[in-house]
C-alpha atoms as a PDB file:
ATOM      1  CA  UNK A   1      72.515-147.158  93.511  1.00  0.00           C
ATOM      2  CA  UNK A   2      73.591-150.493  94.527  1.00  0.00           C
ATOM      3  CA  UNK A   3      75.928-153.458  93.396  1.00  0.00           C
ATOM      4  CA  UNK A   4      73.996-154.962  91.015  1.00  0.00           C
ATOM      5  CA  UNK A   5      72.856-151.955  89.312  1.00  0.00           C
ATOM      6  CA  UNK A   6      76.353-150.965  89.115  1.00  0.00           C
ATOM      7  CA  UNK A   7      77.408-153.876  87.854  1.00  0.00           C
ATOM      8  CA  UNK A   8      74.470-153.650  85.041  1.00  0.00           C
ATOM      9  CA  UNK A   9      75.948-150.734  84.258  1.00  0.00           C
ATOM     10  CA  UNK A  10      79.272-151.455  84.029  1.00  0.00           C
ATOM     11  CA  UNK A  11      77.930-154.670  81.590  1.00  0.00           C
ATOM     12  CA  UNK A  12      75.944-152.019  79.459  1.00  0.00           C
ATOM     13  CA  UNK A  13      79.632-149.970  79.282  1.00  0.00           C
ATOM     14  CA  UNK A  14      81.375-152.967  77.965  1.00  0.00           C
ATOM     15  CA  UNK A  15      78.424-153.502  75.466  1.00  0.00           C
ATOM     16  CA  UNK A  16      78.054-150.765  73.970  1.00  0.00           C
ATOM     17  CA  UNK A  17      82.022-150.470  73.261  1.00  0.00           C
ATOM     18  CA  UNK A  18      81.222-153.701  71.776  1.00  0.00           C
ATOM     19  CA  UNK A  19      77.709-152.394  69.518  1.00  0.00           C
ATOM     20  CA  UNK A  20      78.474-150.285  66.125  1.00  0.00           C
ATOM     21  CA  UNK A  21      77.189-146.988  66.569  1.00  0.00           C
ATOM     22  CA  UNK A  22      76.590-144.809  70.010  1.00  0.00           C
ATOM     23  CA  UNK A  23      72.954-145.119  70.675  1.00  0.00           C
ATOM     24  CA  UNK A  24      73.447-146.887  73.958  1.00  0.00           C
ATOM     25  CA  UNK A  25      75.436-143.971  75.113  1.00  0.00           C
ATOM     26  CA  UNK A  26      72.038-142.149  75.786  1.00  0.00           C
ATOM     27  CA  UNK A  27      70.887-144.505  77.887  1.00  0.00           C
ATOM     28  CA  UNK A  28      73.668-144.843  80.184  1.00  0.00           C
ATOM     29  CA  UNK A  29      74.734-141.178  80.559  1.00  0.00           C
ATOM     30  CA  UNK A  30      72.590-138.041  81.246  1.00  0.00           C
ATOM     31  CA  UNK A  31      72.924-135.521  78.974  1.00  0.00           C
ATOM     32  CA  UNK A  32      74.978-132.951  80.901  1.00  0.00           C
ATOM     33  CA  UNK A  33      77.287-136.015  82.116  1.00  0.00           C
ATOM     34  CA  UNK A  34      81.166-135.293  83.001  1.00  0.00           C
ATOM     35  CA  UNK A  35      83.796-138.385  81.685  1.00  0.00           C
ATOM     36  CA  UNK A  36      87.492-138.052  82.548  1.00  0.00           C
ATOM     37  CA  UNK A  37      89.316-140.166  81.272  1.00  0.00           C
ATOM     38  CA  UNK A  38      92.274-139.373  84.019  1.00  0.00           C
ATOM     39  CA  UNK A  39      92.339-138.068  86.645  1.00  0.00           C
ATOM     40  CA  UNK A  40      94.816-135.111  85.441  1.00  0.00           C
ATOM     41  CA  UNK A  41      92.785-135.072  82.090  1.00  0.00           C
ATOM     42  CA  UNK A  42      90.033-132.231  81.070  1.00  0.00           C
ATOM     43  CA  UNK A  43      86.743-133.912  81.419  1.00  0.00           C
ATOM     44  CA  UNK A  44      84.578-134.548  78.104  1.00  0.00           C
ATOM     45  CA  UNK A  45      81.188-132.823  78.838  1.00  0.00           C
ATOM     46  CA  UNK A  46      77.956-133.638  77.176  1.00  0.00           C
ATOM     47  CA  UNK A  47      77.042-136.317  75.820  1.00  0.00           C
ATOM     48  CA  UNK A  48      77.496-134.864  72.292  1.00  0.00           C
ATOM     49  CA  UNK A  49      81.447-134.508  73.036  1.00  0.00           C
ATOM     50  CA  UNK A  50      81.571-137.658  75.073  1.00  0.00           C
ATOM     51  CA  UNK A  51      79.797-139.671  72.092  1.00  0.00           C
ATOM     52  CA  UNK A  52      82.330-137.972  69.755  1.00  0.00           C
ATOM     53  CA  UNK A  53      85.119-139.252  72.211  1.00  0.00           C
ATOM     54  CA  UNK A  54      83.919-142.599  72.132  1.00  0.00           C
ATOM     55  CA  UNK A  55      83.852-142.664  68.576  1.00  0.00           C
ATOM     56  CA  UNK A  56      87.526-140.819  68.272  1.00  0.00           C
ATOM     57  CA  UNK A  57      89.253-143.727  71.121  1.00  0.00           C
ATOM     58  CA  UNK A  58      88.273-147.398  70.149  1.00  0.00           C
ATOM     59  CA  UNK A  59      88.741-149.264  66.920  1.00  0.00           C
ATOM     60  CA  UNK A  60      85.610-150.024  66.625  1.00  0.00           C
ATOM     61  CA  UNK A  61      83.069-152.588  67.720  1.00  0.00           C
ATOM     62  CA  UNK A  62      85.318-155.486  66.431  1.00  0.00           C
ATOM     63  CA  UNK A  63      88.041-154.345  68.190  1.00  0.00           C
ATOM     64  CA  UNK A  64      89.497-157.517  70.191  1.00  0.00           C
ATOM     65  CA  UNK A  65      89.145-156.981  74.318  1.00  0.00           C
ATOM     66  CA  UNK A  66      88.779-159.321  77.636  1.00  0.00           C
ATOM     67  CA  UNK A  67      86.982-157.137  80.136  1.00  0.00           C
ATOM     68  CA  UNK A  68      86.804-158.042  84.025  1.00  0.00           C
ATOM     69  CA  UNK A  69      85.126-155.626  86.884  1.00  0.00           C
ATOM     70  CA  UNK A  70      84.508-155.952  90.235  1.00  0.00           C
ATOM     71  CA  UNK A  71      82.348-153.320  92.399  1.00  0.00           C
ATOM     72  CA  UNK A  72      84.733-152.104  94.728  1.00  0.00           C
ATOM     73  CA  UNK A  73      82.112-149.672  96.773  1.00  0.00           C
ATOM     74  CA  UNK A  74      78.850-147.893  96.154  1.00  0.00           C
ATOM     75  CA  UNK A  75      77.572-145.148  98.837  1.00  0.00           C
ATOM     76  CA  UNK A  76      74.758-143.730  97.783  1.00  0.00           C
ATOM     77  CA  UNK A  77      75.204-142.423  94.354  1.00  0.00           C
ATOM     78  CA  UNK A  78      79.010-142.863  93.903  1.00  0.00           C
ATOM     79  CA  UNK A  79      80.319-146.379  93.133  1.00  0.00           C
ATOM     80  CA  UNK A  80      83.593-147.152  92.531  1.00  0.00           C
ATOM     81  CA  UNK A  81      85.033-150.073  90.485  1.00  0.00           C
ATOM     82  CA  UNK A  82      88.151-152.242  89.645  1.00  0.00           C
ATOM     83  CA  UNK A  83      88.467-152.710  85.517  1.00  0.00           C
ATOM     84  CA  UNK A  84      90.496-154.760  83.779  1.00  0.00           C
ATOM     85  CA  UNK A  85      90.423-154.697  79.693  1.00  0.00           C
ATOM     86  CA  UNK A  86      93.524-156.788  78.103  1.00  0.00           C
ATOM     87  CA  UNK A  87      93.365-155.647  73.991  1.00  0.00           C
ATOM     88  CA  UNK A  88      94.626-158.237  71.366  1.00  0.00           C
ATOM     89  CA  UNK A  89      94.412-162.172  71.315  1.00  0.00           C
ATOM     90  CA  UNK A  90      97.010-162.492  72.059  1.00  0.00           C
ATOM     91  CA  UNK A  91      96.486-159.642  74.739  1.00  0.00           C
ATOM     92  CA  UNK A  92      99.258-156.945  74.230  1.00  0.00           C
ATOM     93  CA  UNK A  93      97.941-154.652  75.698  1.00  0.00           C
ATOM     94  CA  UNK A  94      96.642-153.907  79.669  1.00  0.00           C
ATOM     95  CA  UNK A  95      95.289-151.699  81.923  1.00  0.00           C
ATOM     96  CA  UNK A  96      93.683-151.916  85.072  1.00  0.00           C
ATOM     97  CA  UNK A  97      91.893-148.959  86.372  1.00  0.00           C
ATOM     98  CA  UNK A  98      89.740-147.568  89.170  1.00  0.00           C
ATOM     99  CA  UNK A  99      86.515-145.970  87.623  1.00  0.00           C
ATOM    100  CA  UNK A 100      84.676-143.454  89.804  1.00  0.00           C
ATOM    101  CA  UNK A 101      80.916-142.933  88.825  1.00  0.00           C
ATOM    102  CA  UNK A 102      78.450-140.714  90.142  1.00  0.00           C
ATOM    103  CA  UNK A 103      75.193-141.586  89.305  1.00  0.00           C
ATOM    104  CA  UNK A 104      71.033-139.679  88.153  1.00  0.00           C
ATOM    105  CA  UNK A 105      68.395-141.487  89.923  1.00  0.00           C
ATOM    106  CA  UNK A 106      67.270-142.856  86.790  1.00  0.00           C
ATOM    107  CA  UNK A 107      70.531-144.738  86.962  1.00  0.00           C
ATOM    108  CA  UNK A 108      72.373-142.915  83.917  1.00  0.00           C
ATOM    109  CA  UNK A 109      75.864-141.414  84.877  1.00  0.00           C
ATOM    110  CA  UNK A 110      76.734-137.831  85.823  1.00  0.00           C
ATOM    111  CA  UNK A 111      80.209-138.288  86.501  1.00  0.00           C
ATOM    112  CA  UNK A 112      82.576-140.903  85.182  1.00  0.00           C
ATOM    113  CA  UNK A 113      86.182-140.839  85.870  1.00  0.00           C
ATOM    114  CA  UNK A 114      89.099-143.467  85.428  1.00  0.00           C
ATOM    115  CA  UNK A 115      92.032-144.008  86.440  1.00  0.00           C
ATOM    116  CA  UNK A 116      94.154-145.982  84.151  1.00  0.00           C
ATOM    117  CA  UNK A 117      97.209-148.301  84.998  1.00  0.00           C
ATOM    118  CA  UNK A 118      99.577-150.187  82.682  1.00  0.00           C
ATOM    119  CA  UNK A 119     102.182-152.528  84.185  1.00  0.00           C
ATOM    120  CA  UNK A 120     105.420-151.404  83.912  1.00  0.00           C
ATOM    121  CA  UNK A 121     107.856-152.814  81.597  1.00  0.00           C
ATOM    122  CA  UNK A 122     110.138-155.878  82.504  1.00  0.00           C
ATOM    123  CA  UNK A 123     113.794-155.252  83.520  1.00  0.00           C
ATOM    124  CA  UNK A 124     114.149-157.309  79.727  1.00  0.00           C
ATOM    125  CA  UNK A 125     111.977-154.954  78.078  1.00  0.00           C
ATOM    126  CA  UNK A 126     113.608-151.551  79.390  1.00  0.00           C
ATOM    127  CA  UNK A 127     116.762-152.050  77.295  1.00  0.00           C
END
């Protein structure tokens, strides 16, 4: 793997959350594929039970989203990358996360794993 087919990837990820339907999920992740979605989390495995998951955790492909990613480091077939989806417009909603993907040679993933961040609450907000 390199950048730019990492990035490609990650492009295709934010797509197909974007596409009715989970066809693209085939094409991006092997069959046997691993996704955690933390890193203290069970992974999903298959992509029977990770297309299920996909279905089960977004609102569907209208659902309202800014995405931003930058390829922090590929070597070999790992890549890691910075995420940043902000849900809502008005965004209400944040995370920034760290996704870990190990990768086929055909460029579909074996292993996905995030870690997901949300900013903590203002002092205001706490009360």
């Amino acid at each position: 793997m390199d950048r730019n087919r990492v990035a490609a990837w990650i492009a295709a990820y934010e797509q197909a959350w974007r596409t009715p339907g989970t066809a693209a999920l085939g094409t991006m992740f092997a069959p046997d594929a691993s996704y955690r979605q933390g890193p203290y989390r069970e992974p999903v495995v298959g992509l029977p039970a990770i297309t299920r998951m996909w279905d089960s955790e977004r609102d569907g492909p209208d659902e309202v989203f800014e995405m931003t990613s930058e390829v922090v480091a590929v070597d070999g077939d790992t890549a890691v990358a910075r995420v940043r989806v902000r849900y809502g417009d008005p965004a209400d909603q944040e995370w920034l996360d760290l996704w870990i993907m190990r990768f086929a040679e055909d460029g579909r993933c074996l292993s996905f794993e995030e870690w997901p961040f949300a900013p903590e609450k203002r002092a205001a907000d706490a009360g």
